[in-house]
N, C-alpha and C. Protein backbone atom coordinates (compact mmCIF):
# COMPACT_ATOMS: atom_id res chain seq x y z
N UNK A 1 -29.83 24.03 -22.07
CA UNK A 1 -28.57 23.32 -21.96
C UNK A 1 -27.37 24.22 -22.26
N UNK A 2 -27.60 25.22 -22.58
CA UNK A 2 -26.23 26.15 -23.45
C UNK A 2 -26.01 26.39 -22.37
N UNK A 3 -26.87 27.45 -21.38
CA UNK A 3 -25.72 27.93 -20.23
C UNK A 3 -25.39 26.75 -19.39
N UNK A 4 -25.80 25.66 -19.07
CA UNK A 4 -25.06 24.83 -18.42
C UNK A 4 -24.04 24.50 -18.66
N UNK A 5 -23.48 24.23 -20.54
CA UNK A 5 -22.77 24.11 -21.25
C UNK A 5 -21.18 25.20 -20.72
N UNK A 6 -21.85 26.11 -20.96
CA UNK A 6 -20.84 27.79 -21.00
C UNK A 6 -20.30 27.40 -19.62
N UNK A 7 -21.12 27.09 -18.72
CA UNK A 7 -20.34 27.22 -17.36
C UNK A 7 -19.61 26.53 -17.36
N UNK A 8 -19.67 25.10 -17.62
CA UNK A 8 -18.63 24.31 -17.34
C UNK A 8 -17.42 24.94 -18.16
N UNK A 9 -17.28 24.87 -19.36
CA UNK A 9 -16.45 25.37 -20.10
C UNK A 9 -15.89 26.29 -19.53
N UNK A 10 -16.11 27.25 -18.66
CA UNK A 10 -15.81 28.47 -18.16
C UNK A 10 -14.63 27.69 -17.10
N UNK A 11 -16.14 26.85 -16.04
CA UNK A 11 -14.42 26.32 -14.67
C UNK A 11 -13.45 25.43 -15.38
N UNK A 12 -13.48 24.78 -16.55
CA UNK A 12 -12.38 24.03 -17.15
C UNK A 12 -11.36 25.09 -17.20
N UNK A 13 -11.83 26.15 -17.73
CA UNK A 13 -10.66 27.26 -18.12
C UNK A 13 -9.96 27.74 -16.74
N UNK A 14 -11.18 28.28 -16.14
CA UNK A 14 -10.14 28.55 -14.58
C UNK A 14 -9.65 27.34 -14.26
N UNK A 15 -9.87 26.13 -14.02
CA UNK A 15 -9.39 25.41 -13.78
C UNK A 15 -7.25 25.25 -14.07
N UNK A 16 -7.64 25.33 -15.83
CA UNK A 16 -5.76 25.24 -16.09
C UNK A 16 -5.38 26.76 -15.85
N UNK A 17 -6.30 27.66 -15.21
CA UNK A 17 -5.01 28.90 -14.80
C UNK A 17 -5.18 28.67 -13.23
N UNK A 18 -3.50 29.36 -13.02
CA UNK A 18 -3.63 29.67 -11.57
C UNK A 18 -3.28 28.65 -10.85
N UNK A 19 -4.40 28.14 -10.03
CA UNK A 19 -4.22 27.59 -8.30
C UNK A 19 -4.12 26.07 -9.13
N UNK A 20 -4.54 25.42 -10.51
CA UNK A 20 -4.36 24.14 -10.63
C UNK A 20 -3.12 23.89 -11.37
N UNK A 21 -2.08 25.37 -11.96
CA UNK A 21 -0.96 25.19 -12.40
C UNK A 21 -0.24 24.90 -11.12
N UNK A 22 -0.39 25.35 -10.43
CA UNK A 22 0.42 25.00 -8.76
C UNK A 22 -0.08 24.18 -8.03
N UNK A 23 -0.73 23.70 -8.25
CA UNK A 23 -1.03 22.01 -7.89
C UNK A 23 -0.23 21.40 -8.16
N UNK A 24 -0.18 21.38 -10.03
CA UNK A 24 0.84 20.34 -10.62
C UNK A 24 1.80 20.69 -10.15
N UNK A 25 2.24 21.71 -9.82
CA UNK A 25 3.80 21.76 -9.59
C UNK A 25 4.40 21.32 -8.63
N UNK A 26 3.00 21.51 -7.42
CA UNK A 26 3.42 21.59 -6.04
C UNK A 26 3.31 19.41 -6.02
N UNK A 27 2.72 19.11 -6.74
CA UNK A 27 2.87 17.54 -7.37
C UNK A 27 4.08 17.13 -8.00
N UNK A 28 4.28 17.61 -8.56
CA UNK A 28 5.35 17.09 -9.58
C UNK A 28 6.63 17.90 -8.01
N UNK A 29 7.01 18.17 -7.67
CA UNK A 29 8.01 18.52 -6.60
C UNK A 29 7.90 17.29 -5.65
N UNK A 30 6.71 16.81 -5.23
CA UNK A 30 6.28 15.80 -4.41
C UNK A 30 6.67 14.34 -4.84
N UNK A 31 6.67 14.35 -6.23
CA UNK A 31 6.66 13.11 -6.72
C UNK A 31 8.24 12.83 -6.58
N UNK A 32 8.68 14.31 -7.37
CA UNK A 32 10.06 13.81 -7.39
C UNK A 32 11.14 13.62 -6.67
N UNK A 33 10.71 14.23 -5.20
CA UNK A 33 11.07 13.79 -4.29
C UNK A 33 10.97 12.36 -3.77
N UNK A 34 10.35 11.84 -3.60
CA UNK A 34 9.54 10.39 -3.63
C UNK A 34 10.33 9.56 -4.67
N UNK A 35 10.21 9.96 -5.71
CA UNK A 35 11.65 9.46 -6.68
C UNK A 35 12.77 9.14 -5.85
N UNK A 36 13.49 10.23 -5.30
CA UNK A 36 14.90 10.72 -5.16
C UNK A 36 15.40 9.92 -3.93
N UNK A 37 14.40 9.81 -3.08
CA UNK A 37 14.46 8.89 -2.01
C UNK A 37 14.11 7.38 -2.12
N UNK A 38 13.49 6.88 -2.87
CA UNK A 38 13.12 5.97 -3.49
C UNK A 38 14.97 5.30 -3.88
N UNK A 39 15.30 6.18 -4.97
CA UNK A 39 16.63 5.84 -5.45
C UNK A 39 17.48 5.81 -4.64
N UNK A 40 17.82 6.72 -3.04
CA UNK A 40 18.52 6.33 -2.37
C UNK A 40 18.67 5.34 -1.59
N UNK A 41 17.10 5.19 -1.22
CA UNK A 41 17.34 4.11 -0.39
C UNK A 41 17.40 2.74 -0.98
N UNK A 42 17.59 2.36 -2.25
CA UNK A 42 17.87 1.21 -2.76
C UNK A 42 19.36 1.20 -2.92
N UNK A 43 19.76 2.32 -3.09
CA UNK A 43 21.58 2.12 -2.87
C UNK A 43 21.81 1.87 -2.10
N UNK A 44 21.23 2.71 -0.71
CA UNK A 44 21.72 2.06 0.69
C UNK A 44 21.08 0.33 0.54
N UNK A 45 20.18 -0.20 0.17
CA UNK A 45 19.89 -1.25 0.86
C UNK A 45 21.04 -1.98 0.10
N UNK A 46 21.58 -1.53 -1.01
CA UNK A 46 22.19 -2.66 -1.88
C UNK A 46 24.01 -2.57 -1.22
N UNK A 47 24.03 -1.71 -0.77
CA UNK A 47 25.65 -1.29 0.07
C UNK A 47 25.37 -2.31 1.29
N UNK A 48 24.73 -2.10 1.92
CA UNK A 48 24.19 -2.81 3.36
C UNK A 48 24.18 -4.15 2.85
N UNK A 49 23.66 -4.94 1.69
CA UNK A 49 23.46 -6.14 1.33
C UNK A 49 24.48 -6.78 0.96
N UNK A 50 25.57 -6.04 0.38
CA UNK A 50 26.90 -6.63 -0.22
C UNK A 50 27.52 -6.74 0.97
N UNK A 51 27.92 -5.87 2.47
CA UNK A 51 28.54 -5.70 3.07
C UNK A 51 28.23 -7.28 3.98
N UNK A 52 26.51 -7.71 4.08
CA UNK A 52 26.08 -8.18 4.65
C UNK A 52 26.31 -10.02 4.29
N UNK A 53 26.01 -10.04 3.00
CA UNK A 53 25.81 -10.99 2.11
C UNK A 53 27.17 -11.08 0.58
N UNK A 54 28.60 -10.94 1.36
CA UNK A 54 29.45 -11.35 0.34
C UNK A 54 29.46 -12.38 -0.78
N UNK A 55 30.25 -11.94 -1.72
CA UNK A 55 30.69 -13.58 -2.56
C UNK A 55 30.43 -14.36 -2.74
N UNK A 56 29.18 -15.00 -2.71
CA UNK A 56 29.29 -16.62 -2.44
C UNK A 56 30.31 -17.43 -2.27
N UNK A 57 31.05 -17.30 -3.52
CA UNK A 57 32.20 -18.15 -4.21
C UNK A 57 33.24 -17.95 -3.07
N UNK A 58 32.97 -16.83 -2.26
CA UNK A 58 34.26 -16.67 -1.10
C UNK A 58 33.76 -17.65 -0.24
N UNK A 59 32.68 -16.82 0.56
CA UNK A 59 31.85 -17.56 1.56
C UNK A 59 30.85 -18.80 1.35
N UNK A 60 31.45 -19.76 1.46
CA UNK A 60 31.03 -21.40 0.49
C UNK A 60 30.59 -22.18 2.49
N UNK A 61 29.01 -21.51 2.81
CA UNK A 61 28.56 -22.32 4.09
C UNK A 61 29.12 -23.85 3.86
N UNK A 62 29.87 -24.11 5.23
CA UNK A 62 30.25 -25.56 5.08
C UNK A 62 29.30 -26.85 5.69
N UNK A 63 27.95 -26.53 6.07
CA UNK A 63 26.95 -27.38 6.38
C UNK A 63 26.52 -27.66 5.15
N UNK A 64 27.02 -26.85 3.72
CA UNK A 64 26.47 -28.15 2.18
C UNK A 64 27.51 -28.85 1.95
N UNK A 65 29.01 -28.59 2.52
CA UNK A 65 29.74 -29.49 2.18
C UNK A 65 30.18 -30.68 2.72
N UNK A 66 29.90 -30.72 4.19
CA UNK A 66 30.43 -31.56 5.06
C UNK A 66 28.87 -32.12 5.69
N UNK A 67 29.17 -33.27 6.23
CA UNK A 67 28.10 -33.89 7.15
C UNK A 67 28.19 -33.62 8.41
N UNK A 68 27.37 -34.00 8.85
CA UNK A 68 27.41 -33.32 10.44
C UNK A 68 28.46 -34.11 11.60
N UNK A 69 28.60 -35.62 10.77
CA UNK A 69 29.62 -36.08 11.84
C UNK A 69 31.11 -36.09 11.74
N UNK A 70 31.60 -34.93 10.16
CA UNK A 70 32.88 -34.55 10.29
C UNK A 70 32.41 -33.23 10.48
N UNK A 71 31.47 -32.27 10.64
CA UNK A 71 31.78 -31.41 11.14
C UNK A 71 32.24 -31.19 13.01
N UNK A 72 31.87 -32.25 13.10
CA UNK A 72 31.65 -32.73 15.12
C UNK A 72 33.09 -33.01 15.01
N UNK A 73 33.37 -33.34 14.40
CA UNK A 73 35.28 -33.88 14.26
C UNK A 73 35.68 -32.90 13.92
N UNK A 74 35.23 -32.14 13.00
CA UNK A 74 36.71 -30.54 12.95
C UNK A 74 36.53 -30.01 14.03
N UNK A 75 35.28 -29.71 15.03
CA UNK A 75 34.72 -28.78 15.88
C UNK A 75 36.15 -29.51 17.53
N UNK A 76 36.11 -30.79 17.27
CA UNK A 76 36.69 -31.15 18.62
C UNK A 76 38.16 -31.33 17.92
N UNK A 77 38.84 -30.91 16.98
CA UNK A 77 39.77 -31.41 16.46
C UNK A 77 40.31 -29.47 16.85
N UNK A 78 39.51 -28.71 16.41
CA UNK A 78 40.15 -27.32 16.84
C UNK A 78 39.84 -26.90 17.85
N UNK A 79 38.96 -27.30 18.97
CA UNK A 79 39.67 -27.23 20.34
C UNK A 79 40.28 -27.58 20.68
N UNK A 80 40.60 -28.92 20.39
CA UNK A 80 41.67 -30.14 21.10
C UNK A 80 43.12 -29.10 20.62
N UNK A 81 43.13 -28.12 19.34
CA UNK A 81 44.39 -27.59 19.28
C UNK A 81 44.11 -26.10 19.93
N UNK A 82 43.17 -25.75 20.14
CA UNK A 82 43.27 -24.20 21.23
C UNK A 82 43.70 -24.39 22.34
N UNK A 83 43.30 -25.75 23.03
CA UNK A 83 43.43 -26.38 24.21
C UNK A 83 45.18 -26.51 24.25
N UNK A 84 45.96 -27.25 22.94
CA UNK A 84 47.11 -27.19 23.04
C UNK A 84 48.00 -26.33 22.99
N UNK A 85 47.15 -25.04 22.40
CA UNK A 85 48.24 -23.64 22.69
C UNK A 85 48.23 -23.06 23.83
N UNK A 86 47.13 -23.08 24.13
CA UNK A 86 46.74 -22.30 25.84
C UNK A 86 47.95 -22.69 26.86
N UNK A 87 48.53 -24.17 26.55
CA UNK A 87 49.29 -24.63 27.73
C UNK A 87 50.55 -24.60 27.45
């Protein structure tokens, strides 16, 4: 069992020199890239979302406030006045 022992012990050691320090690195560059884009593209989505999806408190949809048969009445009430500027 000893030299089976020794060997391993041996590739553990090569293992942390060399080609597996540049692994991690060539990892850790990978990751943090993946990070970096990660973080941008949640800014963009959140710029795009405000631009998209204002205020509420501004933009108050008027199908919760009104019923549908005064909205049919504002709808013919502001043509009936486009209709009266046109002429």
């Amino acid at each position: 069992m000893e030299p089976q022992v020794s060997k391993v012990l041996k590739i553990q050691r090569l293992r942390t020199r060399g080609e597996n320090i540049m692994t991690n690195k060539i990892n850790m560059v990978i990751n943090l890239s993946i990070l970096a884009l990660l973080i941008y593209l949640s800014v963009a989505v959140k710029e795009i979302q405000d631009e998209v999806f204002p205020d509420p408190n501004i933009m108050i949809p008027m199908s919760s406030k009104i019923s549908d048969d005064q909205f049919q009445a504002l709808i013919k009430q502001f043509l009936i006045q486009k209709l009266n500027q046109g002429e």
